[in-house]
C-alpha atoms as a PDB file:
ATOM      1  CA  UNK A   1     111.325 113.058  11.340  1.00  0.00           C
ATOM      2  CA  UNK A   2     112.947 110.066   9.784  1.00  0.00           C
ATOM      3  CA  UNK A   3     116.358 109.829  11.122  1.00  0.00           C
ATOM      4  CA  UNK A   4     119.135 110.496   8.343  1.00  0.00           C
ATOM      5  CA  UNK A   5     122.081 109.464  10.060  1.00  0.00           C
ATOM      6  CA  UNK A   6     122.122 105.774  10.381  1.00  0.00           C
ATOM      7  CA  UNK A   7     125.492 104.957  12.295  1.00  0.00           C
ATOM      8  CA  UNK A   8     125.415 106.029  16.007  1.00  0.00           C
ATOM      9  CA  UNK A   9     127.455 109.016  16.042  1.00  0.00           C
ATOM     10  CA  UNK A  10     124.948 110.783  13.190  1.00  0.00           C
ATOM     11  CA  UNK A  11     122.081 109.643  15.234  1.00  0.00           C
ATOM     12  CA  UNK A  12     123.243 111.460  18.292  1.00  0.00           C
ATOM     13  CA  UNK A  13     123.613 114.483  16.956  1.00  0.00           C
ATOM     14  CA  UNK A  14     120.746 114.840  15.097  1.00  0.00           C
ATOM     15  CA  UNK A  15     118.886 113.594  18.850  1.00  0.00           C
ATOM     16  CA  UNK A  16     120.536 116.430  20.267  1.00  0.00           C
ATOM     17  CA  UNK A  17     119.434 118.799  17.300  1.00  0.00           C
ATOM     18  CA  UNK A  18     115.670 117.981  17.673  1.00  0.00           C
ATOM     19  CA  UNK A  19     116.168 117.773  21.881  1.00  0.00           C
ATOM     20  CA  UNK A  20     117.574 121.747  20.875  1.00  0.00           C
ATOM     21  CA  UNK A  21     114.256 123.069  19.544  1.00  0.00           C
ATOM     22  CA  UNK A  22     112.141 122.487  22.308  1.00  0.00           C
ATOM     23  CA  UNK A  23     111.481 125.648  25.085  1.00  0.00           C
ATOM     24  CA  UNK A  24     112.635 123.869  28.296  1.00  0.00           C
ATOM     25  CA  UNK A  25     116.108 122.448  26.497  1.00  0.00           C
ATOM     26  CA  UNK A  26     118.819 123.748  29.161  1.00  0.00           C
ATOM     27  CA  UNK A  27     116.848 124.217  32.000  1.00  0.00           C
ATOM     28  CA  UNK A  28     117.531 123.071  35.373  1.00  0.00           C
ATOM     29  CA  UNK A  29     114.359 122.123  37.347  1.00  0.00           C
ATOM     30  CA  UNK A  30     113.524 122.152  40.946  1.00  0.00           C
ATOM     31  CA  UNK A  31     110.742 121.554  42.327  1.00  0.00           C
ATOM     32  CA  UNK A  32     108.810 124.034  44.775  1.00  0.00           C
ATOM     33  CA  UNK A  33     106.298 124.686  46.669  1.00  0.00           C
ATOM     34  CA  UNK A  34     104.089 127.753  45.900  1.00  0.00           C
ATOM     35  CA  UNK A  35     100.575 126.589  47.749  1.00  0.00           C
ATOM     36  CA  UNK A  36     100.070 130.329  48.582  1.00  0.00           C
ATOM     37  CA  UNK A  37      99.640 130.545  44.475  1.00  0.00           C
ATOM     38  CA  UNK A  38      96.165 129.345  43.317  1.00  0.00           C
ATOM     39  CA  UNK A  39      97.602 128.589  39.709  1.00  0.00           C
ATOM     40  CA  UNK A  40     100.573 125.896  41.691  1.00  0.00           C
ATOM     41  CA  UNK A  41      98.229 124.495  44.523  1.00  0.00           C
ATOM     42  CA  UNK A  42     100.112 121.061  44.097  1.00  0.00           C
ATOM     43  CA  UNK A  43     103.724 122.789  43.647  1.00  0.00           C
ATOM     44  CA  UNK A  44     105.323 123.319  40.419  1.00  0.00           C
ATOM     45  CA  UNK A  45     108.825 123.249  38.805  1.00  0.00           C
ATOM     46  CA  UNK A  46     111.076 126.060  38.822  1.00  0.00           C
ATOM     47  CA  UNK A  47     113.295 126.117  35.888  1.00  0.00           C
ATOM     48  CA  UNK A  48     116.397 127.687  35.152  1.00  0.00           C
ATOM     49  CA  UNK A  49     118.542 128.675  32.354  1.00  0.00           C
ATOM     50  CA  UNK A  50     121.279 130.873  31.282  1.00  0.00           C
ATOM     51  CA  UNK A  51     118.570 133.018  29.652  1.00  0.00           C
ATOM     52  CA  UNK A  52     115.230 132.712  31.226  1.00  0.00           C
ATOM     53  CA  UNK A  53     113.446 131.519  33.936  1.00  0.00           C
ATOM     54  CA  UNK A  54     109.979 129.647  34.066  1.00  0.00           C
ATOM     55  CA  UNK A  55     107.373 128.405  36.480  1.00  0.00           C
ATOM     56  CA  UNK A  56     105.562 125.032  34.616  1.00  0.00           C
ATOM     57  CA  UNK A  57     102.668 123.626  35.779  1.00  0.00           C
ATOM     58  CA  UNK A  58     103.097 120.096  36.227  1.00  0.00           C
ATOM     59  CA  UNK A  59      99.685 119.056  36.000  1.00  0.00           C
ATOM     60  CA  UNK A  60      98.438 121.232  33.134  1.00  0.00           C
ATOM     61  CA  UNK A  61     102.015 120.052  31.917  1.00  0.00           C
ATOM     62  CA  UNK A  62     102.957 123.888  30.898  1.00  0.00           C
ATOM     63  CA  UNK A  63     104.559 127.153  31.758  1.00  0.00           C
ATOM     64  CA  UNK A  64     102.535 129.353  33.878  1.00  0.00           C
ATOM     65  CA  UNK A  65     105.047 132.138  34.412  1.00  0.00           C
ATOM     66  CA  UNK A  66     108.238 133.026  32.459  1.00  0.00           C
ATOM     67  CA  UNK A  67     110.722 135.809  32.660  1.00  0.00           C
ATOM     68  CA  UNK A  68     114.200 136.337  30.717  1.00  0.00           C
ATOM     69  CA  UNK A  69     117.434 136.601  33.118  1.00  0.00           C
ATOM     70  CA  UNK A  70     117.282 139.896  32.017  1.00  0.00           C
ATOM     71  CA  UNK A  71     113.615 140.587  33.537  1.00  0.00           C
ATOM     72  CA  UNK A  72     114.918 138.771  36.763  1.00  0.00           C
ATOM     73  CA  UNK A  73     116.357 142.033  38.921  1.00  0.00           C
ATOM     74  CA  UNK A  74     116.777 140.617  42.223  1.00  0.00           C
ATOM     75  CA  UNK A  75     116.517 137.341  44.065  1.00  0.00           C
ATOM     76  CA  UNK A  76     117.507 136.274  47.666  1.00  0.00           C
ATOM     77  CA  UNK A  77     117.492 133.141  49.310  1.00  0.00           C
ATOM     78  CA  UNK A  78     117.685 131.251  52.484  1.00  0.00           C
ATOM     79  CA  UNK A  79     118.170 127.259  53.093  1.00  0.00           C
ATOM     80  CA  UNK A  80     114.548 127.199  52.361  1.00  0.00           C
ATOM     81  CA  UNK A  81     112.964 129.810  50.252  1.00  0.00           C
ATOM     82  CA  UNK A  82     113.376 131.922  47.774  1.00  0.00           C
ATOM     83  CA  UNK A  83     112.467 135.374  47.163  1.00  0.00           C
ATOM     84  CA  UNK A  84     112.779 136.662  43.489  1.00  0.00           C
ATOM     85  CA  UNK A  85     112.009 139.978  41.927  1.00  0.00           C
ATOM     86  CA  UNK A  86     111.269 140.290  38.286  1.00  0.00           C
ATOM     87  CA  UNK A  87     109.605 142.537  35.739  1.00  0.00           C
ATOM     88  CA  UNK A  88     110.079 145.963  34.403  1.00  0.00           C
ATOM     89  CA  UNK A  89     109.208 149.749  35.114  1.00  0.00           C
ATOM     90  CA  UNK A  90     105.834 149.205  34.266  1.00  0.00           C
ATOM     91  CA  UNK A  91     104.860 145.740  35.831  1.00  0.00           C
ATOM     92  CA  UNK A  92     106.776 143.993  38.642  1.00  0.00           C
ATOM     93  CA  UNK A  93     106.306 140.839  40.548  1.00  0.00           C
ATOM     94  CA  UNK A  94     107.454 139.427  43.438  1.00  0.00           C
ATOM     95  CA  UNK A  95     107.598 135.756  43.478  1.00  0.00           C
ATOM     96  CA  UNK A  96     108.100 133.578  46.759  1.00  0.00           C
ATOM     97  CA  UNK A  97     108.455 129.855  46.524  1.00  0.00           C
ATOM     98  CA  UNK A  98     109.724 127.188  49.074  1.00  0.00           C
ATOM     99  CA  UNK A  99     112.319 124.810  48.658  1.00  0.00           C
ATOM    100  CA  UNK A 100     115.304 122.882  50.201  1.00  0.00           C
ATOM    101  CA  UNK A 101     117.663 124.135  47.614  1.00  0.00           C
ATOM    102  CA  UNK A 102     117.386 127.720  47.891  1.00  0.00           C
ATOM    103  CA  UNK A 103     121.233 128.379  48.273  1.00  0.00           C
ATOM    104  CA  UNK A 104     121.985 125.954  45.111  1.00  0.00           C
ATOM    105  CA  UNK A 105     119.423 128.069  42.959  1.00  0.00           C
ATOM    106  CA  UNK A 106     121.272 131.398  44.147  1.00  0.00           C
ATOM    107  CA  UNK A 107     124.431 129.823  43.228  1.00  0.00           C
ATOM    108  CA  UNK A 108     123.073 128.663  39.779  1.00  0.00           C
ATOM    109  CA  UNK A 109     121.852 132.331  38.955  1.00  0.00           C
ATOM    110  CA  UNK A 110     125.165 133.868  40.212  1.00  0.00           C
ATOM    111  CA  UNK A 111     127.074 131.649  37.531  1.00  0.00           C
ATOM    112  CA  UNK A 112     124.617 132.340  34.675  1.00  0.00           C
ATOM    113  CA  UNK A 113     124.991 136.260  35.555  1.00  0.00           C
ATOM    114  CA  UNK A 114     128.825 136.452  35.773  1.00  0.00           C
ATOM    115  CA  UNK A 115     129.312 135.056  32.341  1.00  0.00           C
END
Protein backbone atom coordinates (compact mmCIF):
# COMPACT_ATOMS: atom_id res chain seq x y z
CA UNK A 1 0.00 0.00 0.00
CA UNK A 2 1.03 3.54 -0.64
CA UNK A 3 2.26 4.93 2.53
CA UNK A 4 -0.11 7.81 3.95
CA UNK A 5 1.93 9.15 6.54
CA UNK A 6 4.75 11.06 5.07
CA UNK A 7 6.79 12.42 8.17
CA UNK A 8 8.69 9.64 10.06
CA UNK A 9 6.69 9.16 13.04
CA UNK A 10 3.34 8.31 10.67
CA UNK A 11 5.51 6.07 8.68
CA UNK A 12 6.46 3.98 11.63
CA UNK A 13 3.40 3.28 12.74
CA UNK A 14 1.73 2.44 9.85
CA UNK A 15 5.23 -0.13 9.30
CA UNK A 16 4.31 -1.55 12.45
CA UNK A 17 0.50 -1.83 11.43
CA UNK A 18 1.22 -3.82 8.19
CA UNK A 19 4.39 -5.83 10.17
CA UNK A 20 0.93 -6.65 12.66
CA UNK A 21 -1.05 -8.60 10.05
CA UNK A 22 1.27 -11.12 9.20
CA UNK A 23 1.02 -14.89 11.17
CA UNK A 24 4.60 -15.05 12.59
CA UNK A 25 4.41 -11.15 14.03
CA UNK A 26 5.49 -11.80 17.85
CA UNK A 27 7.13 -14.87 17.60
CA UNK A 28 10.36 -15.76 18.99
CA UNK A 29 12.34 -18.25 16.81
CA UNK A 30 14.86 -20.83 17.58
CA UNK A 31 16.18 -22.95 15.63
CA UNK A 32 16.13 -26.90 16.15
CA UNK A 33 16.95 -29.85 15.18
CA UNK A 34 14.19 -32.44 14.45
CA UNK A 35 16.21 -34.94 11.85
CA UNK A 36 14.18 -37.82 13.43
CA UNK A 37 11.08 -35.83 11.55
CA UNK A 38 10.98 -36.56 7.76
CA UNK A 39 8.98 -33.21 7.15
CA UNK A 40 12.37 -31.07 9.13
CA UNK A 41 15.30 -33.30 7.75
CA UNK A 42 17.46 -30.01 7.58
CA UNK A 43 16.04 -28.57 11.06
CA UNK A 44 13.41 -26.06 11.30
CA UNK A 45 12.42 -23.01 13.44
CA UNK A 46 10.54 -23.26 16.50
CA UNK A 47 8.47 -20.29 17.14
CA UNK A 48 6.94 -18.90 20.03
CA UNK A 49 4.32 -16.57 21.08
CA UNK A 50 2.10 -15.56 23.82
CA UNK A 51 -0.64 -17.44 21.95
CA UNK A 52 0.59 -20.16 19.76
CA UNK A 53 3.30 -22.11 18.87
CA UNK A 54 4.60 -23.19 15.31
CA UNK A 55 7.11 -25.43 13.63
CA UNK A 56 8.08 -23.54 9.94
CA UNK A 57 9.80 -25.14 7.45
CA UNK A 58 12.60 -23.17 6.41
CA UNK A 59 13.06 -24.48 3.12
CA UNK A 60 9.45 -24.79 1.94
CA UNK A 61 9.52 -21.30 3.81
CA UNK A 62 6.14 -22.31 5.86
CA UNK A 63 4.52 -23.69 8.93
CA UNK A 64 4.43 -27.35 9.13
CA UNK A 65 2.95 -27.72 12.59
CA UNK A 66 1.03 -25.20 14.77
CA UNK A 67 -0.69 -25.40 18.08
CA UNK A 68 -2.34 -22.51 20.33
CA UNK A 69 -0.71 -22.12 24.00
CA UNK A 70 -3.80 -23.42 24.90
CA UNK A 71 -3.31 -26.87 22.87
CA UNK A 72 0.30 -26.93 24.39
CA UNK A 73 -0.39 -29.15 27.85
CA UNK A 74 2.97 -30.00 28.88
CA UNK A 75 6.57 -29.38 27.95
CA UNK A 76 9.92 -30.26 29.71
CA UNK A 77 13.28 -29.46 28.96
CA UNK A 78 16.88 -30.11 29.55
CA UNK A 79 20.12 -27.93 28.41
CA UNK A 80 19.52 -29.63 25.18
CA UNK A 81 16.14 -30.82 24.23
CA UNK A 82 12.91 -30.34 24.51
CA UNK A 83 10.03 -32.46 25.06
CA UNK A 84 6.51 -30.89 24.42
CA UNK A 85 3.05 -32.31 24.65
CA UNK A 86 0.21 -30.83 22.74
CA UNK A 87 -3.23 -31.61 21.39
CA UNK A 88 -6.57 -32.49 22.75
CA UNK A 89 -8.73 -35.54 24.01
CA UNK A 90 -9.06 -36.75 20.72
CA UNK A 91 -5.55 -36.29 19.03
CA UNK A 92 -2.26 -35.78 20.91
CA UNK A 93 1.29 -35.39 19.90
CA UNK A 94 4.38 -35.58 21.35
CA UNK A 95 6.98 -33.45 19.85
CA UNK A 96 10.86 -33.82 20.60
CA UNK A 97 13.30 -31.38 19.14
CA UNK A 98 17.03 -30.60 19.99
CA UNK A 99 18.48 -27.48 20.86
CA UNK A 100 21.02 -25.51 23.02
CA UNK A 101 18.37 -23.32 24.44
CA UNK A 102 16.05 -25.66 25.91
CA UNK A 103 15.99 -23.96 29.45
CA UNK A 104 15.44 -20.33 27.72
CA UNK A 105 12.35 -21.81 25.74
CA UNK A 106 10.93 -23.26 29.17
CA UNK A 107 11.47 -19.97 30.65
CA UNK A 108 9.78 -18.14 27.67
CA UNK A 109 6.59 -20.45 27.99
CA UNK A 110 6.51 -20.07 31.83
CA UNK A 111 6.21 -16.14 31.31
CA UNK A 112 3.61 -16.35 28.51
CA UNK A 113 1.51 -18.83 30.89
CA UNK A 114 1.65 -16.79 34.15
CA UNK A 115 0.19 -13.74 32.55
Amino acid sequence: PEPVNRDRKGAMVQFIEVLSTWELYGHRFFDVDMSHDARFESGCLFCVSPTSVKFLNPKKREVSIGFGMDDVTAIKCSQSAVVMKAGNLLKKHNIRFQTPEGFLIKALFDTYRNR
